[in-house]
PDB file of N, CA and C in Angstrom:
ATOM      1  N   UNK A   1       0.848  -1.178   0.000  1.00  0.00           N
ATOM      2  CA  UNK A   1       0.000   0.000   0.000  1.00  0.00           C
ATOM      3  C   UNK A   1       0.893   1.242   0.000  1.00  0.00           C
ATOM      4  N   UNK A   2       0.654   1.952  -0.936  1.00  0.00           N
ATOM      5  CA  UNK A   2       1.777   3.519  -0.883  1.00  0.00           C
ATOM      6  C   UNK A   2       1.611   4.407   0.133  1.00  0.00           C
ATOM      7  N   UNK A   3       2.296   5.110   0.473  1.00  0.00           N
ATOM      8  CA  UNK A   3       2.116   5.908   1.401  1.00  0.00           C
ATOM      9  C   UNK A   3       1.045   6.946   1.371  1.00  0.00           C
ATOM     10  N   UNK A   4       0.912   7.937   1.999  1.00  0.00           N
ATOM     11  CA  UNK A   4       0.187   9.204   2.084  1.00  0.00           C
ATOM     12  C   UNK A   4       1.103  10.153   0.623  1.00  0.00           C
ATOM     13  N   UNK A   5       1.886  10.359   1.044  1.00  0.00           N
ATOM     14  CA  UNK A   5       2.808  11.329   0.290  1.00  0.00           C
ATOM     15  C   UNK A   5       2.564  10.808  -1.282  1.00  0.00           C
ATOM     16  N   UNK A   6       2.784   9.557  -1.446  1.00  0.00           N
ATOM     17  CA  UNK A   6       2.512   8.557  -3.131  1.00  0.00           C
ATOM     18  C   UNK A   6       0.835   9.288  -3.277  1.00  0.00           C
ATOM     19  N   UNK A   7       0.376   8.423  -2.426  1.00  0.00           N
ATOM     20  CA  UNK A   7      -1.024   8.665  -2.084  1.00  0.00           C
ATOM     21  C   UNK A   7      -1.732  10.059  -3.237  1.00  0.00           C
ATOM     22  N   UNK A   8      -1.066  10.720  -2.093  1.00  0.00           N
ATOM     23  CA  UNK A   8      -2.041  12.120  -2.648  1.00  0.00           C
ATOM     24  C   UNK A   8      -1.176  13.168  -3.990  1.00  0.00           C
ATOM     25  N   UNK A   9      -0.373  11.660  -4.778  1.00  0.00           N
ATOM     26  CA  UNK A   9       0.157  12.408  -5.999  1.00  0.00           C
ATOM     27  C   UNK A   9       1.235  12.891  -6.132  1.00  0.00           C
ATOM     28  N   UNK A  10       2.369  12.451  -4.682  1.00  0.00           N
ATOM     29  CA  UNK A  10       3.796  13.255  -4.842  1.00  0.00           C
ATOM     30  C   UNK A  10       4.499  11.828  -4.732  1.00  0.00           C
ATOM     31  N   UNK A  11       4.930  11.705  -5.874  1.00  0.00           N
ATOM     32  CA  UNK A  11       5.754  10.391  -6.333  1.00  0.00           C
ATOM     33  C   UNK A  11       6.948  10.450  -6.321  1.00  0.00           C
ATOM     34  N   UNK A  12       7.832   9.524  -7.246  1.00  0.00           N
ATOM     35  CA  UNK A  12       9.125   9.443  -7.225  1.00  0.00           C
ATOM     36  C   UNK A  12       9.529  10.804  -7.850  1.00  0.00           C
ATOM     37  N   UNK A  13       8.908  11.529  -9.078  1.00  0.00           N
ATOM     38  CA  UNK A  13       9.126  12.875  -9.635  1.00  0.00           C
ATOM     39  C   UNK A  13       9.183  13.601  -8.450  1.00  0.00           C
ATOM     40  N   UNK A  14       8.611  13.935  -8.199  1.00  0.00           N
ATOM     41  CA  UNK A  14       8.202  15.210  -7.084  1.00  0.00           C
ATOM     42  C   UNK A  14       8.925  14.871  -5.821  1.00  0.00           C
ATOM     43  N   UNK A  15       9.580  13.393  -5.484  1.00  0.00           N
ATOM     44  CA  UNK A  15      10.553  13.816  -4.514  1.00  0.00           C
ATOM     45  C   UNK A  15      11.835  14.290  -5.138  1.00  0.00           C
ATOM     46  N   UNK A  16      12.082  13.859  -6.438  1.00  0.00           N
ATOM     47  CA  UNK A  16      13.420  13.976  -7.235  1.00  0.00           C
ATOM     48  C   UNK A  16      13.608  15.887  -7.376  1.00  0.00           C
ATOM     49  N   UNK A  17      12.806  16.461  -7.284  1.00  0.00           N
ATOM     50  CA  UNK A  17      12.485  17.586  -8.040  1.00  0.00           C
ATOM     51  C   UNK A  17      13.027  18.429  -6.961  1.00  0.00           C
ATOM     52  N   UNK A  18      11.951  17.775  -5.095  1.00  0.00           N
ATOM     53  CA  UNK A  18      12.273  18.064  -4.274  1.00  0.00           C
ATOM     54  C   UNK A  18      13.848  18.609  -3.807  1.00  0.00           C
ATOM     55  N   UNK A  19      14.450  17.108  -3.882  1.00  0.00           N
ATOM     56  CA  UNK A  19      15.686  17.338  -3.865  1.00  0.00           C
ATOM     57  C   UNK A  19      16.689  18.290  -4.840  1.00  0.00           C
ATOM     58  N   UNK A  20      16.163  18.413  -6.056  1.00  0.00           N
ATOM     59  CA  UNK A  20      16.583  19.356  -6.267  1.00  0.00           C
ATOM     60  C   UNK A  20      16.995  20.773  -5.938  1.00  0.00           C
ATOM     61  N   UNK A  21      15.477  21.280  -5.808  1.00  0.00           N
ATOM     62  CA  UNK A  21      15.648  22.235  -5.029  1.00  0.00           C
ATOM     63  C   UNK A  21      16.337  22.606  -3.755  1.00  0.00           C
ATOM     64  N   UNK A  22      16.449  21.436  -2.866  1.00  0.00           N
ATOM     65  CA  UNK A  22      16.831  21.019  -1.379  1.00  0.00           C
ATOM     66  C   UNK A  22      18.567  21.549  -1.851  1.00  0.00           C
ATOM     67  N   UNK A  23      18.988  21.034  -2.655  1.00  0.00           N
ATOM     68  CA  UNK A  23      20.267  21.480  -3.088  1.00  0.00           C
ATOM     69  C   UNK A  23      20.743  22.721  -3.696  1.00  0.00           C
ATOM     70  N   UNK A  24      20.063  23.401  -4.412  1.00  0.00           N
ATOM     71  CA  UNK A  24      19.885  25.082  -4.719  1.00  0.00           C
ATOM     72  C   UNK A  24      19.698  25.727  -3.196  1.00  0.00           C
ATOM     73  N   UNK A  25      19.142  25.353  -2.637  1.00  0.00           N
ATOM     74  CA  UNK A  25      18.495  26.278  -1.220  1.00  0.00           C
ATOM     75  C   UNK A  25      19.996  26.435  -0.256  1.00  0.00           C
ATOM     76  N   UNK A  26      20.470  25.093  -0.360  1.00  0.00           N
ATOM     77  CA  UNK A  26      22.108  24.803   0.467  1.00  0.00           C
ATOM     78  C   UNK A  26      23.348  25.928  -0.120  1.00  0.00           C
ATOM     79  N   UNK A  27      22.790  25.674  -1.672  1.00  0.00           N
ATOM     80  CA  UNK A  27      23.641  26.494  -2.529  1.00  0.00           C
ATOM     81  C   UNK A  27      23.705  27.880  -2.804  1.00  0.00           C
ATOM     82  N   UNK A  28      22.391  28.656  -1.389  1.00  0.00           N
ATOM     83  CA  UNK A  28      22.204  30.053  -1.332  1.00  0.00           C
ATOM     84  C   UNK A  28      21.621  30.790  -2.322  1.00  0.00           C
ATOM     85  N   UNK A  29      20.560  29.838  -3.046  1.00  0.00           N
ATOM     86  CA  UNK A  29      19.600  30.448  -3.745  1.00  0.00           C
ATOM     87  C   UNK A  29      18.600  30.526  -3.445  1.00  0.00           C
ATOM     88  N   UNK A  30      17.708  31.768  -3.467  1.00  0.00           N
ATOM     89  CA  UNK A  30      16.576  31.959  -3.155  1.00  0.00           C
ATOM     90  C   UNK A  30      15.188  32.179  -4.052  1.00  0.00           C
ATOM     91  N   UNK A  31      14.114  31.160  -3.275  1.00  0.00           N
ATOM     92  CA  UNK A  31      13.260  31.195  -4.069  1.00  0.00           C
ATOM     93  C   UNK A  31      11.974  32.485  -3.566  1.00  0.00           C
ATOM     94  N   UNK A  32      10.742  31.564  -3.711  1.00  0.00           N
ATOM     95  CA  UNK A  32       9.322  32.472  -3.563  1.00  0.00           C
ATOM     96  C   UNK A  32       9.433  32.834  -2.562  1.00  0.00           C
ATOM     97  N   UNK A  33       9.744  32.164  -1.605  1.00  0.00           N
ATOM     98  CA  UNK A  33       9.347  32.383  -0.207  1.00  0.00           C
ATOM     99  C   UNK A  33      10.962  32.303   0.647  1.00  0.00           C
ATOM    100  N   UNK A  34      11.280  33.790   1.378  1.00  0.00           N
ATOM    101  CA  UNK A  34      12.613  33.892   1.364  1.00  0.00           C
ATOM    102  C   UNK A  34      12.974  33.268   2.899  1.00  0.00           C
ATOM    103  N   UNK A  35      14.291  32.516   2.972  1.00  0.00           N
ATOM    104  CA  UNK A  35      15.107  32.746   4.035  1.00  0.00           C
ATOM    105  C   UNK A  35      14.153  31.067   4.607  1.00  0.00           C
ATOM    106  N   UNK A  36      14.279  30.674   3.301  1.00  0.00           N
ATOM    107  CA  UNK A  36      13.919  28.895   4.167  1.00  0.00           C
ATOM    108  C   UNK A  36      14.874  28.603   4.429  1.00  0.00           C
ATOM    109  N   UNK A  37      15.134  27.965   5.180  1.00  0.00           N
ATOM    110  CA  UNK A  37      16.163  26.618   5.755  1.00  0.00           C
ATOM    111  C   UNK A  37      16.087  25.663   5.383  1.00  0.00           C
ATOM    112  N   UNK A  38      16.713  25.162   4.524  1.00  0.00           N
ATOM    113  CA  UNK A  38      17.036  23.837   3.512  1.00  0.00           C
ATOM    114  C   UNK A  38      17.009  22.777   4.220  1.00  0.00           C
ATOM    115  N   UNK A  39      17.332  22.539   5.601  1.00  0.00           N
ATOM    116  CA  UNK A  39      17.541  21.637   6.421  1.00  0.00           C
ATOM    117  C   UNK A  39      15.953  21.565   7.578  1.00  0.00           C
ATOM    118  N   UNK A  40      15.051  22.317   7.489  1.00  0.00           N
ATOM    119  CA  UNK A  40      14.069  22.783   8.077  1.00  0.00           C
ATOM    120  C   UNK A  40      12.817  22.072   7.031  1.00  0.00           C
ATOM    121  N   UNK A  41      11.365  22.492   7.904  1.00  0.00           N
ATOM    122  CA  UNK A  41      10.675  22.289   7.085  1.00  0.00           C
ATOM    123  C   UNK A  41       9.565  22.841   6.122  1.00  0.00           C
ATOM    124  N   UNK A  42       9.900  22.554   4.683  1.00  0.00           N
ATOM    125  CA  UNK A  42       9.272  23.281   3.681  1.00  0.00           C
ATOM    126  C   UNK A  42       9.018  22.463   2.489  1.00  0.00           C
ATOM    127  N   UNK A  43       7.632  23.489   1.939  1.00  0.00           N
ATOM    128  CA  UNK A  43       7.059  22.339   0.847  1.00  0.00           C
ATOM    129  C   UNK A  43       7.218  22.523  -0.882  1.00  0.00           C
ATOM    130  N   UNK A  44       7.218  21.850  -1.315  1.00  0.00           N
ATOM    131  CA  UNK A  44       7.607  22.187  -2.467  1.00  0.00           C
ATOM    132  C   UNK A  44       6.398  22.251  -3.097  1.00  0.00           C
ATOM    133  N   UNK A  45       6.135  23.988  -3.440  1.00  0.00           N
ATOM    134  CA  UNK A  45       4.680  24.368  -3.842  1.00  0.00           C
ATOM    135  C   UNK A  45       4.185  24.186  -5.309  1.00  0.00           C
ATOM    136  N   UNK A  46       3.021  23.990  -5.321  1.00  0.00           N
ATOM    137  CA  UNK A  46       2.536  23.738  -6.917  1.00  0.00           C
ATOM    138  C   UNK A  46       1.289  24.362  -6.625  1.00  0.00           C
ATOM    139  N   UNK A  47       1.018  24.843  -8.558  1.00  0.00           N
ATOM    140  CA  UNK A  47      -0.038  25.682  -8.345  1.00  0.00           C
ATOM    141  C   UNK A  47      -1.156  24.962  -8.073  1.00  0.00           C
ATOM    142  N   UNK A  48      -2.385  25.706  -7.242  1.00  0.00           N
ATOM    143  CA  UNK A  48      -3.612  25.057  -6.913  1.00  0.00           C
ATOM    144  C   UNK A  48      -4.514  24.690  -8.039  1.00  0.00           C
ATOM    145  N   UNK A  49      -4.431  25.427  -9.322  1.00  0.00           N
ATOM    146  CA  UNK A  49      -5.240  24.929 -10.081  1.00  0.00           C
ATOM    147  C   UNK A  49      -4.768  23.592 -11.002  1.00  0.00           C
ATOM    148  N   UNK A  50      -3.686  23.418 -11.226  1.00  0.00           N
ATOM    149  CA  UNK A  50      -2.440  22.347 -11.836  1.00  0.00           C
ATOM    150  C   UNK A  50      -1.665  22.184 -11.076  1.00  0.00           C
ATOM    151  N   UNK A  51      -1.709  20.838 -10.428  1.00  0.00           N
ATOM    152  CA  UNK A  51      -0.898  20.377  -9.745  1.00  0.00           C
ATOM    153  C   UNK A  51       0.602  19.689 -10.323  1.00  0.00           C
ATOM    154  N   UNK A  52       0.687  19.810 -11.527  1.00  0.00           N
ATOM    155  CA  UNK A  52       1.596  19.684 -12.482  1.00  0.00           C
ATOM    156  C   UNK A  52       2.714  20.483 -12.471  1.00  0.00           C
ATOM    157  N   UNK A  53       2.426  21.997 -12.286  1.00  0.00           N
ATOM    158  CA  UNK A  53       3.015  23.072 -12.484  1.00  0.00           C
ATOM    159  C   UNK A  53       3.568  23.304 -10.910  1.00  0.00           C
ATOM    160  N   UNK A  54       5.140  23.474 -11.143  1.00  0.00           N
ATOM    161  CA  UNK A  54       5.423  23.921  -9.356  1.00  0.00           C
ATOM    162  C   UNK A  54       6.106  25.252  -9.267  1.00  0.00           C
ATOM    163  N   UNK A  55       6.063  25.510  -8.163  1.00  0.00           N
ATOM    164  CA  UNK A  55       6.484  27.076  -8.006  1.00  0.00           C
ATOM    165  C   UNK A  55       7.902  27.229  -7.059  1.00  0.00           C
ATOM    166  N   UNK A  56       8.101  26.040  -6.771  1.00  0.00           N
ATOM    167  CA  UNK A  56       9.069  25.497  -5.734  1.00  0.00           C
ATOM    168  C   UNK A  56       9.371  25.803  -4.672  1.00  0.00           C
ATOM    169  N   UNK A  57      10.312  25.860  -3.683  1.00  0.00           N
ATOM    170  CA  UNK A  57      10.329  25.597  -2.023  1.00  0.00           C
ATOM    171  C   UNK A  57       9.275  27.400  -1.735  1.00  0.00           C
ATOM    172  N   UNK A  58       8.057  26.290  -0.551  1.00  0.00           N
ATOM    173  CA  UNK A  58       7.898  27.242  -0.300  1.00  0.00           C
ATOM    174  C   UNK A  58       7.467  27.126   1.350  1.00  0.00           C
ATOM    175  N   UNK A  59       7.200  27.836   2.161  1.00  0.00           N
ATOM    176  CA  UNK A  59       7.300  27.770   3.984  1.00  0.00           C
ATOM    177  C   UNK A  59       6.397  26.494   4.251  1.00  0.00           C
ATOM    178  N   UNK A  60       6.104  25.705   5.200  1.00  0.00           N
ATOM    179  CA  UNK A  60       4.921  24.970   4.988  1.00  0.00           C
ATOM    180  C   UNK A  60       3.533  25.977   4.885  1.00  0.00           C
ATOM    181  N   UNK A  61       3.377  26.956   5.723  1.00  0.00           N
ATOM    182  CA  UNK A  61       2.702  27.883   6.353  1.00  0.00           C
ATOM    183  C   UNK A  61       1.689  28.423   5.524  1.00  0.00           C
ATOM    184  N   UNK A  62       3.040  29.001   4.300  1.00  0.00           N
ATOM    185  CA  UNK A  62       2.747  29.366   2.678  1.00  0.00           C
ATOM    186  C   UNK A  62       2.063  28.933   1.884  1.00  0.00           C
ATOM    187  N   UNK A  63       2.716  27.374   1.955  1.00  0.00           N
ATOM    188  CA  UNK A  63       1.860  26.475   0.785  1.00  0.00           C
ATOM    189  C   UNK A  63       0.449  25.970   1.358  1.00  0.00           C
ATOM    190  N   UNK A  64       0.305  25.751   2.781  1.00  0.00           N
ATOM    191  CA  UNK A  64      -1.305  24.735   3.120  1.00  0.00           C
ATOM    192  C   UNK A  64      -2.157  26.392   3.198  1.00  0.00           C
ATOM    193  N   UNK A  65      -1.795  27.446   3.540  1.00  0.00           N
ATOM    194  CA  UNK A  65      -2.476  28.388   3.773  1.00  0.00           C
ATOM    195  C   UNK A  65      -3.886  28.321   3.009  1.00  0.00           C
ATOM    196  N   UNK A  66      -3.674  28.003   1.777  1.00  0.00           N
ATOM    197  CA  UNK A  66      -4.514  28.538   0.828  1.00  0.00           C
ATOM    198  C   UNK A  66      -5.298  27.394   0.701  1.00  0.00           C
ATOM    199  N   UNK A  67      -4.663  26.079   1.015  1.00  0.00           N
ATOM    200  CA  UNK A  67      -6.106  24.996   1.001  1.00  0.00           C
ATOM    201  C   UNK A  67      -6.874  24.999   2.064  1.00  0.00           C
ATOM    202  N   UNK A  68      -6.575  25.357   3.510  1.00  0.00           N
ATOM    203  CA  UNK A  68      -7.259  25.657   4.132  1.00  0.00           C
ATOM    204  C   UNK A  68      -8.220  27.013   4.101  1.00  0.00           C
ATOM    205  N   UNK A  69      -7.915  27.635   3.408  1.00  0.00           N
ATOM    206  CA  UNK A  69      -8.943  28.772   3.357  1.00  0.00           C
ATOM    207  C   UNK A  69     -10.086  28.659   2.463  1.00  0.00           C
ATOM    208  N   UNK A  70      -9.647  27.696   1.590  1.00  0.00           N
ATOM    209  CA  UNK A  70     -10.493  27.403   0.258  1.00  0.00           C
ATOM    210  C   UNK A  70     -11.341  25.967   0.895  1.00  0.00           C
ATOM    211  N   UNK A  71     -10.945  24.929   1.687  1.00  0.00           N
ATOM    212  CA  UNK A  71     -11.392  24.075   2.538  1.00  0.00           C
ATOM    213  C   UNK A  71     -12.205  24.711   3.542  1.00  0.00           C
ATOM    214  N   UNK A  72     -12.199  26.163   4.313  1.00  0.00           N
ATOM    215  CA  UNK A  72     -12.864  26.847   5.241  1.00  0.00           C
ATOM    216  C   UNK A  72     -14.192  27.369   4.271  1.00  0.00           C
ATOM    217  N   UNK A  73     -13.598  28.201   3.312  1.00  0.00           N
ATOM    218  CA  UNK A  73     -15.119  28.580   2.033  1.00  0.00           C
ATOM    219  C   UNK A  73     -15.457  27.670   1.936  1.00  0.00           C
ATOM    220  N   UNK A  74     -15.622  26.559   1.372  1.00  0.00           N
ATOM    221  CA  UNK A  74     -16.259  25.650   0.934  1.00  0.00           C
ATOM    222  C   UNK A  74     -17.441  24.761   1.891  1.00  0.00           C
ATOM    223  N   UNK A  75     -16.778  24.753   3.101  1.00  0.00           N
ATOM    224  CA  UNK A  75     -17.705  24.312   3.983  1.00  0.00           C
ATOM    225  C   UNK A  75     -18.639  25.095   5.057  1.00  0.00           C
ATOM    226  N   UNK A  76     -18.146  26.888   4.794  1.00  0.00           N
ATOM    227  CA  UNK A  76     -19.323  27.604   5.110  1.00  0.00           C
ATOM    228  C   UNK A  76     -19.948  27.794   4.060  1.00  0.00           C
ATOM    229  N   UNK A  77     -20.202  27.107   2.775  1.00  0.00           N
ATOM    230  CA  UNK A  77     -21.248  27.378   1.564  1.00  0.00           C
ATOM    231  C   UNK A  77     -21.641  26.334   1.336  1.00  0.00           C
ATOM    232  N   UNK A  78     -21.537  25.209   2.351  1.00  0.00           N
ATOM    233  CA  UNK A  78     -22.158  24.006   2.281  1.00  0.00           C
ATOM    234  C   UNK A  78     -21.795  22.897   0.923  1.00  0.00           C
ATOM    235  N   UNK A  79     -20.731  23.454   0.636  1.00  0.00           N
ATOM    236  CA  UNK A  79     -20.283  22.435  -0.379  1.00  0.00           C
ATOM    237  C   UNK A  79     -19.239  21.164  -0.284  1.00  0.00           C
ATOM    238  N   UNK A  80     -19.000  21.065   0.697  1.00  0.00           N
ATOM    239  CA  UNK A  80     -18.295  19.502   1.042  1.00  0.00           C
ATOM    240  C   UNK A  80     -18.367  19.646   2.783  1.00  0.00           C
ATOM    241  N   UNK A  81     -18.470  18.269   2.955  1.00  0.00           N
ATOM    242  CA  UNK A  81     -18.532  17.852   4.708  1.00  0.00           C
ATOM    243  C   UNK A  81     -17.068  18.447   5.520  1.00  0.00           C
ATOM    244  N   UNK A  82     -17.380  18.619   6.640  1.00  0.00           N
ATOM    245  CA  UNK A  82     -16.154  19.132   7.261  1.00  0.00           C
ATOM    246  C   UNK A  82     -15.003  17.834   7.284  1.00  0.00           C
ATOM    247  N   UNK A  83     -13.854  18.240   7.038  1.00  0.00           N
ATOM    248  CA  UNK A  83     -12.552  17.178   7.253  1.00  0.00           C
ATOM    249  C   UNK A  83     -11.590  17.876   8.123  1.00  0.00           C
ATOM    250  N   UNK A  84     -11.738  16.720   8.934  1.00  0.00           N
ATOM    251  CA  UNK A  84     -10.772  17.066  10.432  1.00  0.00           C
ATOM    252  C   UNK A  84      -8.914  17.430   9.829  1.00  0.00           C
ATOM    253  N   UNK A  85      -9.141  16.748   8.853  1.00  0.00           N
ATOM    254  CA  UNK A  85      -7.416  17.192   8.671  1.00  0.00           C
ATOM    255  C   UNK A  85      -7.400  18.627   8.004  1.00  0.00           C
ATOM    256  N   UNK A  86      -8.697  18.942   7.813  1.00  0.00           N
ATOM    257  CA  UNK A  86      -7.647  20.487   6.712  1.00  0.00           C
ATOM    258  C   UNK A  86      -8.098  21.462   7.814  1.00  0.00           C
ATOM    259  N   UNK A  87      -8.365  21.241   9.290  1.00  0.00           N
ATOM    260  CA  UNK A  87      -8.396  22.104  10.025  1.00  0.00           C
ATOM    261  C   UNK A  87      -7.335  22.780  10.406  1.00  0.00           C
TER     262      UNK A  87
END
């Protein structure tokens, strides 16, 4: 059974990609979201409408922000049941 991470679409690509970046960040380049810590934790962002398309390292904070807010609309307009995890 795959993990969570396989699970919800971040595969062998998207850890490879990960690491990429993980190695630019060491290498004192900066992306979207400034003054991550390469060694800390951060997500490697993709856009919400295409999950295809990434925008790369970004805070965790940064990247869930926006599904939870769009997970918060959605369930004060009665359009999907509440889910304990995107609280």
């Amino acid at each position: 059974m795959p993990g969570r991470t396989v699970a919800n679409g971040y595969g062998r690509q998207h850890k490879q990609l990960r690491a990429h970046y993980a190695r630019r960040m060491r290498q004192g380049e900066v992306f979207h979201c400034y003054l991550i810590n390469p060694a800390g934790s951060w997500d490697l962002g993709h856009d919400d409408a295409d999950r295809s398309i990434y925008h790369g390292p970004e805070h965790v904070s940064c990247n869930r922000s926006e599904t939870r807010r769009r997970a918060k609309r959605a369930r004060r307009q009665g359009a999907v049941a509440p889910r304990r995890w995107l609280l």
